[in-house]
C-alpha atoms as a PDB file:
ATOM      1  CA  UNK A   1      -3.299 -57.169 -25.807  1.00  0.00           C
ATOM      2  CA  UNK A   2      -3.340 -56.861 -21.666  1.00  0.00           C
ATOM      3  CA  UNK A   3      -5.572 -60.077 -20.870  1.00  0.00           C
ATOM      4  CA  UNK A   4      -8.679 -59.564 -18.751  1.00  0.00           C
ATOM      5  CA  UNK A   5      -8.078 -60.006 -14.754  1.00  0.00           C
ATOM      6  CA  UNK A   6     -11.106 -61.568 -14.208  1.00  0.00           C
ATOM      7  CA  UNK A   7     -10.753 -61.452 -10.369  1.00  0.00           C
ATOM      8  CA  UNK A   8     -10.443 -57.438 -10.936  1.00  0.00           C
ATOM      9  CA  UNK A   9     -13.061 -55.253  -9.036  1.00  0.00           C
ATOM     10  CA  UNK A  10     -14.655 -53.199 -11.475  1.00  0.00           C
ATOM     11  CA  UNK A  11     -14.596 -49.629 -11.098  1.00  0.00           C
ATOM     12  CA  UNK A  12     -17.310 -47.785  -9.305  1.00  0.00           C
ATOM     13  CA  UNK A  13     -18.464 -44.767 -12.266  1.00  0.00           C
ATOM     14  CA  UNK A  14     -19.869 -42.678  -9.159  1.00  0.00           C
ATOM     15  CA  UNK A  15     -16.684 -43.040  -6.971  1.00  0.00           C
ATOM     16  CA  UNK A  16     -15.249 -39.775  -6.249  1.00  0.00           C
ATOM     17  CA  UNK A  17     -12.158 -38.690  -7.297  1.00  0.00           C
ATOM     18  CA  UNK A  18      -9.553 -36.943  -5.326  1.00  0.00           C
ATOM     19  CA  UNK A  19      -7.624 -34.043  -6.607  1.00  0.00           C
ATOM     20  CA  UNK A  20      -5.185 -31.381  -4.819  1.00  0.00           C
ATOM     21  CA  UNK A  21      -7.734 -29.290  -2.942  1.00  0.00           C
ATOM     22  CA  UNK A  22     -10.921 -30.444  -3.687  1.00  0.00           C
ATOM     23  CA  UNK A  23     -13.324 -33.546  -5.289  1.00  0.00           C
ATOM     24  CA  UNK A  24     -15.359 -34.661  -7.500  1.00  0.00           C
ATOM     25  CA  UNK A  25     -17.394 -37.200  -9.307  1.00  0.00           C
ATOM     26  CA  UNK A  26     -18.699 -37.082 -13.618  1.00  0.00           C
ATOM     27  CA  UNK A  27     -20.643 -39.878 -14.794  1.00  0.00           C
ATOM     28  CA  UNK A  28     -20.959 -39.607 -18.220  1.00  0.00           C
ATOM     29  CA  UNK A  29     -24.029 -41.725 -19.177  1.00  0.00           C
ATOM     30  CA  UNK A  30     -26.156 -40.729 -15.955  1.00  0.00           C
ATOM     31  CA  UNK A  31     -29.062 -40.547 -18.585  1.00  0.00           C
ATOM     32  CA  UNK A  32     -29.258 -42.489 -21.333  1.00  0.00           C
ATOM     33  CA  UNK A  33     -29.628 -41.007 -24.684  1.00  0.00           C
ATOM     34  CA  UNK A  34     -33.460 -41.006 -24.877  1.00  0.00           C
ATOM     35  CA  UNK A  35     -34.151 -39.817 -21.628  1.00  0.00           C
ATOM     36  CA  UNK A  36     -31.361 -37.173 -22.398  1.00  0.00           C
ATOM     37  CA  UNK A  37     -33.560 -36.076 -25.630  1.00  0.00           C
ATOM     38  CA  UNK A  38     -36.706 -36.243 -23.719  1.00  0.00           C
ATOM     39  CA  UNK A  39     -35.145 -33.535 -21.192  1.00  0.00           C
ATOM     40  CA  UNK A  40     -33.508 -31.565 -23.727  1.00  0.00           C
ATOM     41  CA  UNK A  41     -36.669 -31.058 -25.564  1.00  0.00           C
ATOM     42  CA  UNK A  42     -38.552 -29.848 -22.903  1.00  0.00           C
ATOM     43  CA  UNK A  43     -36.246 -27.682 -21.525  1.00  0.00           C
ATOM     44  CA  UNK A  44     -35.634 -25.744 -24.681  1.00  0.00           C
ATOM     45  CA  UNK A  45     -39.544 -25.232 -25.094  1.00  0.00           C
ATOM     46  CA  UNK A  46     -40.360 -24.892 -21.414  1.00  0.00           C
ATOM     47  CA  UNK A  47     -37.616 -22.809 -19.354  1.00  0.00           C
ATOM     48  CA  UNK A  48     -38.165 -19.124 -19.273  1.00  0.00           C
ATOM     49  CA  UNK A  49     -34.601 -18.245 -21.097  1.00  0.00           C
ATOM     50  CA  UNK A  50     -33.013 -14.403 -20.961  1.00  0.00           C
ATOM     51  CA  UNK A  51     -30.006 -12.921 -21.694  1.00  0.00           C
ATOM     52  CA  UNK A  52     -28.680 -11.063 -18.967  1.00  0.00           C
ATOM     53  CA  UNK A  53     -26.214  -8.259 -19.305  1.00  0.00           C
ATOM     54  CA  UNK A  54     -23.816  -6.849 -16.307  1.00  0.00           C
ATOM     55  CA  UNK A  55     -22.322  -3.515 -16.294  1.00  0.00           C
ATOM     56  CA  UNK A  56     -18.435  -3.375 -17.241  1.00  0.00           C
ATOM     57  CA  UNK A  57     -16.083  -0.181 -17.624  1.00  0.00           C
ATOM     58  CA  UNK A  58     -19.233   2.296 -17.986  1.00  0.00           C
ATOM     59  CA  UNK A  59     -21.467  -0.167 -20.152  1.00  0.00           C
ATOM     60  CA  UNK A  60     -23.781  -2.642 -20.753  1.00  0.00           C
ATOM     61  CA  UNK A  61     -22.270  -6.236 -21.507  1.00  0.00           C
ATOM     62  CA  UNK A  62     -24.577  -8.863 -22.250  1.00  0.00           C
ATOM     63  CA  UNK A  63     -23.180 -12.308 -20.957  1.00  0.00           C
ATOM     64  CA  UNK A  64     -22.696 -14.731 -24.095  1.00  0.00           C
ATOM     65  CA  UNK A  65     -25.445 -17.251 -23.478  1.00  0.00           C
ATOM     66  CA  UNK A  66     -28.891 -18.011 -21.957  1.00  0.00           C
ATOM     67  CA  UNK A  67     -29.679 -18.149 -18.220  1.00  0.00           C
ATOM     68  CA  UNK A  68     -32.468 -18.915 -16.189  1.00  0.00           C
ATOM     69  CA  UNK A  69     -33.188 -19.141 -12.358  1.00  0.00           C
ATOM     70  CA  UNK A  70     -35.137 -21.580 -11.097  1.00  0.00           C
ATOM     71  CA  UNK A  71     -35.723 -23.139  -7.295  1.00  0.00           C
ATOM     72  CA  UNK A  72     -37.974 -22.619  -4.087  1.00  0.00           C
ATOM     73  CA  UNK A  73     -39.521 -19.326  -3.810  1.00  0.00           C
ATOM     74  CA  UNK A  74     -37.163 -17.451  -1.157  1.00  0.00           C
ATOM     75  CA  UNK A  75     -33.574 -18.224  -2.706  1.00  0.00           C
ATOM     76  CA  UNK A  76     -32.732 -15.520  -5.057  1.00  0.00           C
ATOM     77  CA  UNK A  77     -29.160 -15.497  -6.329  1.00  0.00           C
ATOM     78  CA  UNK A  78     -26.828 -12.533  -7.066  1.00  0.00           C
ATOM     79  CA  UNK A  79     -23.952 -13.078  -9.626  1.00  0.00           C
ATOM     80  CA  UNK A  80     -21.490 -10.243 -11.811  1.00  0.00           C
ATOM     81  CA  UNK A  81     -23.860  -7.678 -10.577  1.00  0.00           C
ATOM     82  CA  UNK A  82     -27.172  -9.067 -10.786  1.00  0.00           C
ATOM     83  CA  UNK A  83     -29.816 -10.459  -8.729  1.00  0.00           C
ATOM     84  CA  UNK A  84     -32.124 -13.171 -10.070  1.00  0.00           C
ATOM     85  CA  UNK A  85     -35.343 -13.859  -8.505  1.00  0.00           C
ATOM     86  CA  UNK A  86     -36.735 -17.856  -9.175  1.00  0.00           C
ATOM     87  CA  UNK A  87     -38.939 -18.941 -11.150  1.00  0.00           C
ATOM     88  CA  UNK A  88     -41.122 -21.810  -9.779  1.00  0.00           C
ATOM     89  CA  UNK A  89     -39.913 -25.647 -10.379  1.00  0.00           C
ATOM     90  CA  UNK A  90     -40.776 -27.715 -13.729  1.00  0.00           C
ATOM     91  CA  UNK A  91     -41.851 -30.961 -13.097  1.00  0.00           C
ATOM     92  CA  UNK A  92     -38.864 -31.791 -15.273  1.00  0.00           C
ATOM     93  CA  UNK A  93     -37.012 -29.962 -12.935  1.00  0.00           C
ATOM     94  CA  UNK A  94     -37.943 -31.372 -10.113  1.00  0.00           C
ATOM     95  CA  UNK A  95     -37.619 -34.775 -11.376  1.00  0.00           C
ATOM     96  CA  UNK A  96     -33.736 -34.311 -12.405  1.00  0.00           C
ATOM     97  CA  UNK A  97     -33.349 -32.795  -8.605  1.00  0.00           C
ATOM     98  CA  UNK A  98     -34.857 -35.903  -7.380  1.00  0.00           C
ATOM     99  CA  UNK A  99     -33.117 -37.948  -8.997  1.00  0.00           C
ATOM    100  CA  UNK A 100     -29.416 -36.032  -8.219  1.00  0.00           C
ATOM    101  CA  UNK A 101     -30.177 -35.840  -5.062  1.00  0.00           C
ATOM    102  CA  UNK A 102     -30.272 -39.404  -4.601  1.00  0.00           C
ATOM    103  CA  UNK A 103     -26.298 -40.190  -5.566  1.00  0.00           C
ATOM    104  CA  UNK A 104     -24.838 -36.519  -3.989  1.00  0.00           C
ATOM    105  CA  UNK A 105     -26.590 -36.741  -0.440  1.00  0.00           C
ATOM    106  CA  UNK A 106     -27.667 -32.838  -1.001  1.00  0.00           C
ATOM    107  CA  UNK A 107     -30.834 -31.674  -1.112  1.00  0.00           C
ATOM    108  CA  UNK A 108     -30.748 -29.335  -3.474  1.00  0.00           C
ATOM    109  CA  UNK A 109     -33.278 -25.734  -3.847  1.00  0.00           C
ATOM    110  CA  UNK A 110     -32.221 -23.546  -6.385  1.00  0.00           C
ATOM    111  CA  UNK A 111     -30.786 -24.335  -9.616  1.00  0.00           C
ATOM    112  CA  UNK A 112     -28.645 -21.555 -12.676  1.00  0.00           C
ATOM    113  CA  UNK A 113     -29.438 -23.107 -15.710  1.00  0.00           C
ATOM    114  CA  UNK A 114     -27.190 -21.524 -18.995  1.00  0.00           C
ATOM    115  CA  UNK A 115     -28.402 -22.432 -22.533  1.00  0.00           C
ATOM    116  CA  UNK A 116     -25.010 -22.351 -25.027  1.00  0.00           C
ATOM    117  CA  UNK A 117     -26.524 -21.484 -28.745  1.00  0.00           C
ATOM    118  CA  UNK A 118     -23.320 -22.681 -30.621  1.00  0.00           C
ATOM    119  CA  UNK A 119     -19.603 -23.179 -29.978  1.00  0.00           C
ATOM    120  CA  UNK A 120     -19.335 -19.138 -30.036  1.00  0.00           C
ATOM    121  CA  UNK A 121     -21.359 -19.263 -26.243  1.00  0.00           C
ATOM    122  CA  UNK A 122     -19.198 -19.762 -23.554  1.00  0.00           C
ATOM    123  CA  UNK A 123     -18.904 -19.108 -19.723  1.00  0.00           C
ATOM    124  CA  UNK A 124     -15.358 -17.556 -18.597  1.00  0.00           C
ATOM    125  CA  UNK A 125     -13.032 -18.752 -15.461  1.00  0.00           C
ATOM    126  CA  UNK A 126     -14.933 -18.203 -12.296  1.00  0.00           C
ATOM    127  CA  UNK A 127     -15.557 -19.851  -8.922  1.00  0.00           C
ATOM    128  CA  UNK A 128     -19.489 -20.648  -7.491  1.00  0.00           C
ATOM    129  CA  UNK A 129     -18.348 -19.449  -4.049  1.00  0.00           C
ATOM    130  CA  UNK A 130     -20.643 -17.071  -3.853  1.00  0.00           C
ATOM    131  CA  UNK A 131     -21.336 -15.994   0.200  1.00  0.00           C
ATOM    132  CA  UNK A 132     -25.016 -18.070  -0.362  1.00  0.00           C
ATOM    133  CA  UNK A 133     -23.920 -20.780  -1.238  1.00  0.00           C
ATOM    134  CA  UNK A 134     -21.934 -21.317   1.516  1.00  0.00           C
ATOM    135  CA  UNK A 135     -18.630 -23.152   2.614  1.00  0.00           C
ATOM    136  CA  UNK A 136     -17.544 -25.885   0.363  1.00  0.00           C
ATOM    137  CA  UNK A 137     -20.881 -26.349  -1.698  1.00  0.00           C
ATOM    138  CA  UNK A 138     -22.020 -29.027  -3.237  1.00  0.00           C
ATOM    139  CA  UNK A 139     -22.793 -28.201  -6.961  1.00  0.00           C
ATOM    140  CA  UNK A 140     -24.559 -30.771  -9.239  1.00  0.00           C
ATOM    141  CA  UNK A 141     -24.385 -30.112 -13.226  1.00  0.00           C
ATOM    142  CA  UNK A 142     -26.367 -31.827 -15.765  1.00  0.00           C
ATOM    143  CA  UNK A 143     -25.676 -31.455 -19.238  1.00  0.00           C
ATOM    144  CA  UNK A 144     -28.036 -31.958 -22.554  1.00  0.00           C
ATOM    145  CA  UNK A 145     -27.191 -31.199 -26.012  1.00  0.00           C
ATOM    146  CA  UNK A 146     -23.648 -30.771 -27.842  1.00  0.00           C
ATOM    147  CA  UNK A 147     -20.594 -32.217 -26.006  1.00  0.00           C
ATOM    148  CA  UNK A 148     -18.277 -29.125 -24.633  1.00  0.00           C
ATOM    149  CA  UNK A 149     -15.287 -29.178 -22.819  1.00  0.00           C
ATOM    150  CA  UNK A 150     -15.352 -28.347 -19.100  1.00  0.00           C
ATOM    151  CA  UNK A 151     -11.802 -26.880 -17.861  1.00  0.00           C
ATOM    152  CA  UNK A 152     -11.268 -26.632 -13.919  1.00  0.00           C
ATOM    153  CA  UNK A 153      -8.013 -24.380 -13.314  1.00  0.00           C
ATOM    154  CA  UNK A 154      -6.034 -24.302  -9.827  1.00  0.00           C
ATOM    155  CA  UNK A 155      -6.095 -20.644  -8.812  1.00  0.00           C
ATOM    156  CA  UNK A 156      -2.496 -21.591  -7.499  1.00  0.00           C
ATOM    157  CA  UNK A 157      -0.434 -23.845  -9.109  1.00  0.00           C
ATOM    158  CA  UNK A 158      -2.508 -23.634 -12.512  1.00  0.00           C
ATOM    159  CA  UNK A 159      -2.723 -27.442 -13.115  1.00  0.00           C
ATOM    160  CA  UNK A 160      -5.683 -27.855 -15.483  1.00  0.00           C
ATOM    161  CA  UNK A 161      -8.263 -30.682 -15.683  1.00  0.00           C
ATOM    162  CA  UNK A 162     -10.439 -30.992 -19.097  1.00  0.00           C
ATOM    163  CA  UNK A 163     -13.273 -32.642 -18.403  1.00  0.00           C
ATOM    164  CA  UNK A 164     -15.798 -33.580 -21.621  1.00  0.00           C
ATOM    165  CA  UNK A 165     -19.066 -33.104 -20.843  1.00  0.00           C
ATOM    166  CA  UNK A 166     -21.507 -35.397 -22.992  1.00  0.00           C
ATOM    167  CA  UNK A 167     -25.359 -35.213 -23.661  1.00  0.00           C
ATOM    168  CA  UNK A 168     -27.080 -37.046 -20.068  1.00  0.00           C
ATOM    169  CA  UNK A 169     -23.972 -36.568 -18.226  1.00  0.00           C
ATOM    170  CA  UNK A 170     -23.388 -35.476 -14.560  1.00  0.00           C
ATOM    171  CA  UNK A 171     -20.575 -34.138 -13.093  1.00  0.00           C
ATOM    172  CA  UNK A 172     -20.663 -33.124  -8.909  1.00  0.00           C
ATOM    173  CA  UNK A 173     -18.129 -30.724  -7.418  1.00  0.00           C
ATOM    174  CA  UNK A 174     -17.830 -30.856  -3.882  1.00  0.00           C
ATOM    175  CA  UNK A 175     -15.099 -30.579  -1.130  1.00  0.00           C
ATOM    176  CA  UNK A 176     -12.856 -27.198  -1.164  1.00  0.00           C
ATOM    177  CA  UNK A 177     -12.589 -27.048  -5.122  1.00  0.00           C
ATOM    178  CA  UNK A 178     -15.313 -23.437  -5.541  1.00  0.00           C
ATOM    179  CA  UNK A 179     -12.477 -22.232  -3.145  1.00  0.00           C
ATOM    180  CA  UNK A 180      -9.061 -23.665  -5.019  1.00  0.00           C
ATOM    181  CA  UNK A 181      -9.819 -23.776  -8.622  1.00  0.00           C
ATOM    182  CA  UNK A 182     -11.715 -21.543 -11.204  1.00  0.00           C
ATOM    183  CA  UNK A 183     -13.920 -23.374 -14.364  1.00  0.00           C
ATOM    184  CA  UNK A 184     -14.805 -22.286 -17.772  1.00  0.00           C
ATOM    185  CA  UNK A 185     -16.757 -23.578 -21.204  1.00  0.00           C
ATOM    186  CA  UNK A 186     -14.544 -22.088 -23.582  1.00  0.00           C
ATOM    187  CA  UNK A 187     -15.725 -21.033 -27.072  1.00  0.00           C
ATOM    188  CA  UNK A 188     -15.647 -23.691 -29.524  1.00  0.00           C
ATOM    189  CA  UNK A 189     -15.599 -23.320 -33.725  1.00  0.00           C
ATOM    190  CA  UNK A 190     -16.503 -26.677 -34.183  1.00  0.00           C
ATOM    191  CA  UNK A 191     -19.457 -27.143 -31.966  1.00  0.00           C
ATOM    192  CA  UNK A 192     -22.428 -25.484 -34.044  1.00  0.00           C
ATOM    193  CA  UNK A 193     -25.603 -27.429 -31.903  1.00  0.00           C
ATOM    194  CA  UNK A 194     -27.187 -26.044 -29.065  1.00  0.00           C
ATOM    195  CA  UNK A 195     -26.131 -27.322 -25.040  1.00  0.00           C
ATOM    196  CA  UNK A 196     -28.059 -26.948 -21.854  1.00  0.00           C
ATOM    197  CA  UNK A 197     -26.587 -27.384 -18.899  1.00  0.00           C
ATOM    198  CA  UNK A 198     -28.244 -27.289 -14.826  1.00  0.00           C
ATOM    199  CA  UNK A 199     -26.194 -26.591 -12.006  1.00  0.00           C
ATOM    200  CA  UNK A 200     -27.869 -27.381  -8.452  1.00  0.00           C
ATOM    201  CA  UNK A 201     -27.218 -25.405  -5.472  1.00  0.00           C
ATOM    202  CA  UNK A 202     -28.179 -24.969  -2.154  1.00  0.00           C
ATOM    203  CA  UNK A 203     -28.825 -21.312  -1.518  1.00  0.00           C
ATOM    204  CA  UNK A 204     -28.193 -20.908   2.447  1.00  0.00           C
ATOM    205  CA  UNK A 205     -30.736 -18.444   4.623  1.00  0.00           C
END
């Protein structure tokens, strides 16, 4: 057994990391389990979920989750063909934001949430570098419910990062990485329980 260096800094759970072409930083206990609950509960009852559907090859395709659109009145948010209009803050909401905001210096006034039913949900490789959101964004994601895994692909050399996101975690991508590498939540046959997750953005005027 490696004995303990007691004179050893210990290691900073909100430091960023450094990777080719980008940053950033997952804490995976940023709420504790029953503060986690408490926000998972109310955001299942509370949040006006839909299930959107984009056009593809001459039909309708509905995307394989839940979505919602919430932030500050004036930020709408376009996406694979659609626009979404906001829906006014929570107080739940706005408390997560607050809190965020705090550790990622952003100030944050729109946020996508996606609700994933079961393992067969899922989100495909894509980059939030979306003309609104501006260059290098700052995205914040909080995650309640069933553990999935979080991949981040480089668009160029294809080295792949899996990243598991837990129940009360947070994970902030900042830097060049919307620009450098794609991210998915694959589909899953052994997660069966339900998983919301928040992504904050800054919508620019």
């Amino acid at each position: 057994m490696d004995q303990l260096n007691l004179f050893e800094e210990p290691k900073d759970p909100t430091a960023t990391i450094k990777i080719q072409d980008g940053e950033y930083i997952y804490i995976p206990d940023f709420y504790n389990g029953a503060k986690a609950d408490h926000y998972f509960k109310k955001l299942m009852g509370e949040i006006a979920w839909k299930q959107e559907a984009m056009m593809m090859y001459g039909r309708e395709v509905k995307f394989p989750r839940l979505t919602a659109w919430y932030g500050d009145s004036d930020k709408p948010y376009s996406f694979s063909g659609i626009t979404l209009n906001p829906h006014s803050w929570t107080p739940e909401l706005l408390e997560i934001k607050n809190e965020i905001e705090a550790l990622s210096y952003e100030v944050f006034n729109s946020v996508l949430l996606n609700r994933y039913r079961d393992g067969s949900d899922s989100i495909s490789w894509h980059t939030d570098a979306e003309k609104e959101l501006g260059r290098n964004p700052v995205i914040a994601s909080v995650n309640f419910g069933a553990e999935r895994v979080f991949q981040l692909r480089h668009m160029h050399t294809k080295e792949r990062i899996d990243i598991p996101l837990k129940h009360g975690s947070l994970l902030i991508m900042k830097g060049a990485l919307q620009h450098f590498w794609q991210h998915q939540i694959p589909k899953s046959k052994r997660v069966t329980r339900e998983r919301i997750n928040l992504t904050f953005r800054v919508i620019k005027d």
